[in-house]
Structures are given as structure tokens and as C-alpha cells.
C-alpha atoms as a PDB file:
ATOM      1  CA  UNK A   1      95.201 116.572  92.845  1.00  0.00           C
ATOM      2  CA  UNK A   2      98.474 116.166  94.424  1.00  0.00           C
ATOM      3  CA  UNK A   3     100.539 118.384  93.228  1.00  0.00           C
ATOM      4  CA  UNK A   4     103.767 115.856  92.571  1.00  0.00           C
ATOM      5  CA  UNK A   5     100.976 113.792  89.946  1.00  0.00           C
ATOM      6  CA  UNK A   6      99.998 117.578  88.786  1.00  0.00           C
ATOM      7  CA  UNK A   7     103.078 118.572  87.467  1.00  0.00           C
ATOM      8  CA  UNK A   8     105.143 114.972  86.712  1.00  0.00           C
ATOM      9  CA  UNK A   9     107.445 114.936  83.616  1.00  0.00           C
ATOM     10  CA  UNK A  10     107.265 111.377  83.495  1.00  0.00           C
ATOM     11  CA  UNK A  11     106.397 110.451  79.782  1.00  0.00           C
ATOM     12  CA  UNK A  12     103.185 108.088  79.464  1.00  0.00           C
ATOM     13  CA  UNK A  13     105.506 105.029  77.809  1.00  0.00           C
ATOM     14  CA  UNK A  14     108.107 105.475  80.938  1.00  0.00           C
ATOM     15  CA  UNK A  15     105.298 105.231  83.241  1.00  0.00           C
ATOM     16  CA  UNK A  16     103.498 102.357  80.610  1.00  0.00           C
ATOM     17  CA  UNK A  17     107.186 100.166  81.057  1.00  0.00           C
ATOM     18  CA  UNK A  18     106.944 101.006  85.033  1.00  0.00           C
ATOM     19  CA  UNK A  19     103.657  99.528  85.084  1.00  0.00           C
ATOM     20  CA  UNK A  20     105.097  96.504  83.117  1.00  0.00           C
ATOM     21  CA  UNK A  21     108.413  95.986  84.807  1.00  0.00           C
ATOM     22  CA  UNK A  22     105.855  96.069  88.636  1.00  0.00           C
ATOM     23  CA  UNK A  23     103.417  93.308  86.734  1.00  0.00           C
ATOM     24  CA  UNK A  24     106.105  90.970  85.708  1.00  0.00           C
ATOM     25  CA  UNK A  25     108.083  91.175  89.230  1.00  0.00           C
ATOM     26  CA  UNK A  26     104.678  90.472  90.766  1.00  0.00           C
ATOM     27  CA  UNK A  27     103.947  87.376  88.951  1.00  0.00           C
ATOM     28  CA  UNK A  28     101.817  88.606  85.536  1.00  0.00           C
ATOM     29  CA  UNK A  29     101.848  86.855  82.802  1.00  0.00           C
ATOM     30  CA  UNK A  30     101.192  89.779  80.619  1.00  0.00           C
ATOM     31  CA  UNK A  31      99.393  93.213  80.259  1.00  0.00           C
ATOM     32  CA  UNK A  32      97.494  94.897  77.620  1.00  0.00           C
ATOM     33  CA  UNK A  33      97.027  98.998  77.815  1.00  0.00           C
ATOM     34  CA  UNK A  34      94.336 100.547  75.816  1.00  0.00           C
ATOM     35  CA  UNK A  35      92.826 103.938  75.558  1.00  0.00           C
ATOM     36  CA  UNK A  36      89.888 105.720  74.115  1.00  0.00           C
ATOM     37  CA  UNK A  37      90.811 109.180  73.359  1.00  0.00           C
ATOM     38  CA  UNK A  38      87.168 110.173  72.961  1.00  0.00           C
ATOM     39  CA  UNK A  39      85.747 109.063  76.331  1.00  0.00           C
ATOM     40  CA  UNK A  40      89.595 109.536  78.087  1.00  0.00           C
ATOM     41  CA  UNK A  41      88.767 105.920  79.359  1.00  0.00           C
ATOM     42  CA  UNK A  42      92.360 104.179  79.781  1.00  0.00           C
ATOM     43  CA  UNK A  43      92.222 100.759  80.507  1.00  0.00           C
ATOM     44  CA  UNK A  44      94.767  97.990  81.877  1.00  0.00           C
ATOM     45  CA  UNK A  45      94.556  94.205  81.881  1.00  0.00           C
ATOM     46  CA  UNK A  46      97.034  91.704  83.307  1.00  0.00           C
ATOM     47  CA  UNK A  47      96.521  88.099  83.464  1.00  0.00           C
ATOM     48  CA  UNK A  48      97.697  86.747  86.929  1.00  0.00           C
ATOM     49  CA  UNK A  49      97.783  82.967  88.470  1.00  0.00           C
ATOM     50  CA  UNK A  50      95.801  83.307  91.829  1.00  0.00           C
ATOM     51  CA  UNK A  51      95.532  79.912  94.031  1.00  0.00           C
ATOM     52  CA  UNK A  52      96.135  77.739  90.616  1.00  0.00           C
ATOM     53  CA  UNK A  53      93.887  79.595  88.304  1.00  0.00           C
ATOM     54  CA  UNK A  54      94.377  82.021  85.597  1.00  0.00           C
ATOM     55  CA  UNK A  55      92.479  85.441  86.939  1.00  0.00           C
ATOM     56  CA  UNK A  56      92.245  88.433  84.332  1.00  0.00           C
ATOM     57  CA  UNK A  57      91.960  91.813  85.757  1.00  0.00           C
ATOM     58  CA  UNK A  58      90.782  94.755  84.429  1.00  0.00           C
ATOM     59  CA  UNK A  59      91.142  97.645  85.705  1.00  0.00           C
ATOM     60  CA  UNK A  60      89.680 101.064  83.693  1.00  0.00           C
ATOM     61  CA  UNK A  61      90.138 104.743  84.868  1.00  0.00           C
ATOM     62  CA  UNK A  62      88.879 107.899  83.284  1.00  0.00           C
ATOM     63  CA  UNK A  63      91.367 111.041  82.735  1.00  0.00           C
ATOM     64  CA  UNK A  64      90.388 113.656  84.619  1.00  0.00           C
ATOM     65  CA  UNK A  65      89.716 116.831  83.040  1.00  0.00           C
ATOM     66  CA  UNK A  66      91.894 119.342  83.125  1.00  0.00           C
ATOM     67  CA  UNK A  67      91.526 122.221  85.387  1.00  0.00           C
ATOM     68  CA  UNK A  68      90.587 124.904  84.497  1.00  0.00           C
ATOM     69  CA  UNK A  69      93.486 127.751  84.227  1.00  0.00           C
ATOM     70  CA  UNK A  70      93.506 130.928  86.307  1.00  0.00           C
ATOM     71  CA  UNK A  71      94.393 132.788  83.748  1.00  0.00           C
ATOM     72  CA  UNK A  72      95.831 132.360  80.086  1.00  0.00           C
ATOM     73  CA  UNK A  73      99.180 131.609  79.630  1.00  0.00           C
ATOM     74  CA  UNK A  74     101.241 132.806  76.668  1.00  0.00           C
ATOM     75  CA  UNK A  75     102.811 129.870  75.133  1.00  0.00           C
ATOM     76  CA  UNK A  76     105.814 131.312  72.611  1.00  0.00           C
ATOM     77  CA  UNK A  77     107.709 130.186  69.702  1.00  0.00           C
ATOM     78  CA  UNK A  78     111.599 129.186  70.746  1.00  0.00           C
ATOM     79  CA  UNK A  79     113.984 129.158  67.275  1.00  0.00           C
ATOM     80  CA  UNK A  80     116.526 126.551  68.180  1.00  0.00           C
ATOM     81  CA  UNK A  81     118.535 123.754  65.835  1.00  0.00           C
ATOM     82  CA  UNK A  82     115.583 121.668  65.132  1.00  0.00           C
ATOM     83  CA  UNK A  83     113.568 124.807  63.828  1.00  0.00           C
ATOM     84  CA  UNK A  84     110.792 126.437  65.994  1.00  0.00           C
ATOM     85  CA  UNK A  85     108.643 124.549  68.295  1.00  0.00           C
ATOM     86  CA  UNK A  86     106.117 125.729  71.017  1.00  0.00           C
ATOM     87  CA  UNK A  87     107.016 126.296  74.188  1.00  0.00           C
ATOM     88  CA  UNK A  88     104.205 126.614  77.108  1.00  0.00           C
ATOM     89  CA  UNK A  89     100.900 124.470  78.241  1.00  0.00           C
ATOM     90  CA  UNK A  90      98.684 127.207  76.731  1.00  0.00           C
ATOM     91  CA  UNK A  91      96.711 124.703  74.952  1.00  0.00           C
ATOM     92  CA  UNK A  92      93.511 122.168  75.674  1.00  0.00           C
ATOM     93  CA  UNK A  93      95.677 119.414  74.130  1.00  0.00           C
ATOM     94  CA  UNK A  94      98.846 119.793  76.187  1.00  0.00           C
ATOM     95  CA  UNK A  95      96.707 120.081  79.505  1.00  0.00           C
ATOM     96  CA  UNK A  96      95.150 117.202  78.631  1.00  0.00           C
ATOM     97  CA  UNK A  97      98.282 115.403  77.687  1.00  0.00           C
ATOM     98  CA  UNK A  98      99.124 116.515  81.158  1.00  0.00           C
ATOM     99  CA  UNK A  99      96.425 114.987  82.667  1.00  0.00           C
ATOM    100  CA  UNK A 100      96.775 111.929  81.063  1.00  0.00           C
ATOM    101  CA  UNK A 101     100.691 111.603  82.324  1.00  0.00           C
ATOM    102  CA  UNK A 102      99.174 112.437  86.017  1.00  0.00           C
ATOM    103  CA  UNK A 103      96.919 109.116  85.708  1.00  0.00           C
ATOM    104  CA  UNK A 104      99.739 107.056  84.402  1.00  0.00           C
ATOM    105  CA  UNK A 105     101.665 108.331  87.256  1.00  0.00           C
ATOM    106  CA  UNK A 106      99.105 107.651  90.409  1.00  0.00           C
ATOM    107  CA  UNK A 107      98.298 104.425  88.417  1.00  0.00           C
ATOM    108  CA  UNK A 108     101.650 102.944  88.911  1.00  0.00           C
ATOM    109  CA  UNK A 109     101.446 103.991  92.437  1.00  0.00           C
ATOM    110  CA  UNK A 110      97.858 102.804  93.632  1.00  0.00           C
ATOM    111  CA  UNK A 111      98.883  99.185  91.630  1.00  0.00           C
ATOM    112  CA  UNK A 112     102.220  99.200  93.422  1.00  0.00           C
ATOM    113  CA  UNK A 113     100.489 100.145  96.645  1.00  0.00           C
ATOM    114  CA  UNK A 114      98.067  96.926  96.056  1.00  0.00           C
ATOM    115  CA  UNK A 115     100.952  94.422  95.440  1.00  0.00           C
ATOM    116  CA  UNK A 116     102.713  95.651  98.412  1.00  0.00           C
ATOM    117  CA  UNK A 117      99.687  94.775 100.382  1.00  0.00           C
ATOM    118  CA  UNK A 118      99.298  91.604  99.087  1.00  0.00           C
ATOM    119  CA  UNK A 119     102.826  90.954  99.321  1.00  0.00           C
ATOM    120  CA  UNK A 120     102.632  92.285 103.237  1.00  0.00           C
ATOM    121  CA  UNK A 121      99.487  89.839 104.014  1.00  0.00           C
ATOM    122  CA  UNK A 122      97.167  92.959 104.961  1.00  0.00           C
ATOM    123  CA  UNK A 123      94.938  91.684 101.509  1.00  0.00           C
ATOM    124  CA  UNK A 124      94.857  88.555  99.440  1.00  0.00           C
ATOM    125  CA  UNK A 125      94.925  89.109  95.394  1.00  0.00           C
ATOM    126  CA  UNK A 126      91.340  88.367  95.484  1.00  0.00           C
ATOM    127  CA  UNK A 127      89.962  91.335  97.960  1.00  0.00           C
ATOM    128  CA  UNK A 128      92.350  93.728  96.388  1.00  0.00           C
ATOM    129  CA  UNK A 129      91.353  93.348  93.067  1.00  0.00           C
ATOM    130  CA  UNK A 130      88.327  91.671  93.136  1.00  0.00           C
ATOM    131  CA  UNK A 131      85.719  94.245  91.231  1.00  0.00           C
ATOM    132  CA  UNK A 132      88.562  94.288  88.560  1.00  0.00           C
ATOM    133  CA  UNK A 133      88.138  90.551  87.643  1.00  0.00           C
ATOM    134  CA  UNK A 134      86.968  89.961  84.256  1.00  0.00           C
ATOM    135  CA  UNK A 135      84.156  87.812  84.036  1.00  0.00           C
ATOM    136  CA  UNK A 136      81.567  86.564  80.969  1.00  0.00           C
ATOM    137  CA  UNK A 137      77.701  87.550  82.266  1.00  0.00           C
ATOM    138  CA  UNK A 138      74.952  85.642  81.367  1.00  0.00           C
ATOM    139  CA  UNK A 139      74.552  87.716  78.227  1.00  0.00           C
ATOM    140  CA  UNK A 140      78.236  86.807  77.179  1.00  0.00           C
ATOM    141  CA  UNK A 141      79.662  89.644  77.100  1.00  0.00           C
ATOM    142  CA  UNK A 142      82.635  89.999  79.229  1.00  0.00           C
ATOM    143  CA  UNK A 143      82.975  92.644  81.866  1.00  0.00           C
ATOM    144  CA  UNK A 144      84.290  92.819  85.516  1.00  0.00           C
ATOM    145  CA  UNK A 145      82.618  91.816  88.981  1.00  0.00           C
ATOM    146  CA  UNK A 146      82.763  96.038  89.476  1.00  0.00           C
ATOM    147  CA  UNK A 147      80.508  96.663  86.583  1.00  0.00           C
ATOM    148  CA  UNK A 148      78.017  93.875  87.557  1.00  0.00           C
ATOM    149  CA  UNK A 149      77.509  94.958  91.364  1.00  0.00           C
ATOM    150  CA  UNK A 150      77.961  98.765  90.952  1.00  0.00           C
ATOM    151  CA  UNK A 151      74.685  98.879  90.074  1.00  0.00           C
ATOM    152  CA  UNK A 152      73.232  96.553  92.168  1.00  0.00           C
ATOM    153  CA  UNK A 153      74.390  99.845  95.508  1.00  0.00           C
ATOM    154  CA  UNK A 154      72.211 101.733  94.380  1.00  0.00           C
ATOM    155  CA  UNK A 155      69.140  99.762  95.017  1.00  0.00           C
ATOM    156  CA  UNK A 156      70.581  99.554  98.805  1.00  0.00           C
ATOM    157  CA  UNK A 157      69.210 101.063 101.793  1.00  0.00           C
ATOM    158  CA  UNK A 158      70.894 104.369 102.170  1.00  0.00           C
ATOM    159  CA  UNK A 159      71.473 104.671 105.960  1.00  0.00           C
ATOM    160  CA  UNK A 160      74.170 104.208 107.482  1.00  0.00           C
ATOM    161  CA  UNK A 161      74.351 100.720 109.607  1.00  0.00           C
ATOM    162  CA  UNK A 162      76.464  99.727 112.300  1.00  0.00           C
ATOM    163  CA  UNK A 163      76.636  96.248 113.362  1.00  0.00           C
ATOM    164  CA  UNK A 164      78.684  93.081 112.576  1.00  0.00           C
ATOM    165  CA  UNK A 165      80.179  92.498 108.987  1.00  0.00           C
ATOM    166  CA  UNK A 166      79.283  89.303 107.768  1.00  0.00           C
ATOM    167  CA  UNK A 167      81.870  87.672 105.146  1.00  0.00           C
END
């Protein structure tokens, strides 16, 4: 992992209102964030108007688990005017919390990087978000295009093919 994402200080809500503030000024109509804190699944959804329709997009990423530390770190107690709080990232939770800032943060970067390339012409809305549609399946339940065809690859041949790409 990069080690600017590794080591922000960017609070999750700062990087939650970044995230907003880049949907709105690239046409959203809203967002929902979610998170499971026992799978570490975070999810986004925005609901965009693409070529006169309404598109929702979902688009869910799993925190990373921490690394693993070299060795242990100390974490000690500081006495200071609010009474005495832990200092240091000794713990599971605080790596994790950690973690879980470093998502927000290359989040907000791979979205802005997609709007820029929309914005640029080098992708339409569609191909750069496409698996992150929400659709209903036959079933009714509502998932994404990415979910349906995921595993649809691995029933593929596995070799590697040259030739022309067919759209």
C-alpha cells in the first residue's frame, strides 16, 4: 500500500464529506455510505442521471487487513487536561481504524480519478462504472451488473487470446 494512504490522518467523515462534495459537483443526486463492521465491507451508492435516466451505482470495497507489525509497539498513557488517554497504534482496533481511513482515502481518489475521465472523454459514465450499476435479477433481489458477470469469468477459457475486440 502506498505509503501516503498508509499513514493519512484524514478522519473517515472528512474523507465521507470529500466523497460528497466530488458527487454533488459531478452531477449526483445523492449518496448513501454504509458499512459492515463484521465483514469490513464498506459500501457507497450515488444515484446519477446518465443520457436521461436515473442510474444507481454501487460500488462496495472490503478493508484490507491490517498488516501485520514488525514488532510490538508500546502504546503509553499521556496525563494531559482532559485526563489520560492512549497514545500509540499498539492495538488491533486502531490498526484497523487505520485501515479503514486508508480506504476512505484511495476511495475518494479512484472516484475522482473516474469523473475526471469521464469529464476528459477518455470513458463515458457507463464503461466507467458499469459493473457498479444496481440492477433487480430475475430473482428480485437487487445487486450490480459486477456481481452478476463475476461469476460468469470463471467459466471462461483461461488462455490468453489475441485478436480483435468485439464491442
Amino acid at each position: 500500500m502506498p505509503n501516503n494512504y498508509k499513514t493519512t490522518q484524514v478522519p473517515i467523515s472528512r474523507s465521507q464529506e470529500q466523497i460528497r462534495k466530488l458527487l454533488r459537483d459531478f452531477g449526483a443526486r445523492g449518496s448513501q455510505f454504509s458499512e459492515s463492521f463484521e465483514t469490513g465491507i464498506i459500501n457507497i451508492r450515488f444515484a446519477k442521471e446518465v443520457s436521461g435516466l436515473v442510474r444507481t451505482v454501487s460500488v462496495s470495497m472490503k478493508v484490507p487487513e491490517p498488516p501485520k507489525m514488525k514488532r510490538a509497539r508500546r502504546s503509553y498513557v499521556r496525563h494531559g487536561r482532559n485526563g489520560m488517554h492512549s497514545v500509540g497504534m499498539s492495538t488491533e482496533d486502531a490498526r484497523r481504524e487505520q485501515m479503514t481511513k486508508a480506504t476512505y482515502r484511495a476511495f475518494h481518489d479512484w472516484l475522482k480519478s473516474q469523473f475526471v475521465a469521464v469529464e476528459f472523454g477518455l470513458r463515458t459514465f457507463e464503461d466507467a462504472f458499469l459493473s457498479d450499476f444496481e440492477i433487480t435479477a430475475n430473482d428480485g433481489r437487487v445487486t450490480t451488473i459486477g456481481a452478476m458477470i463475476k461469476p460468469q469469468l470463471a467459466e471462461t477459457r483461461p488462455e490468453f487470446l489475441l485478436g480483435e475486440v468485439v464491442e
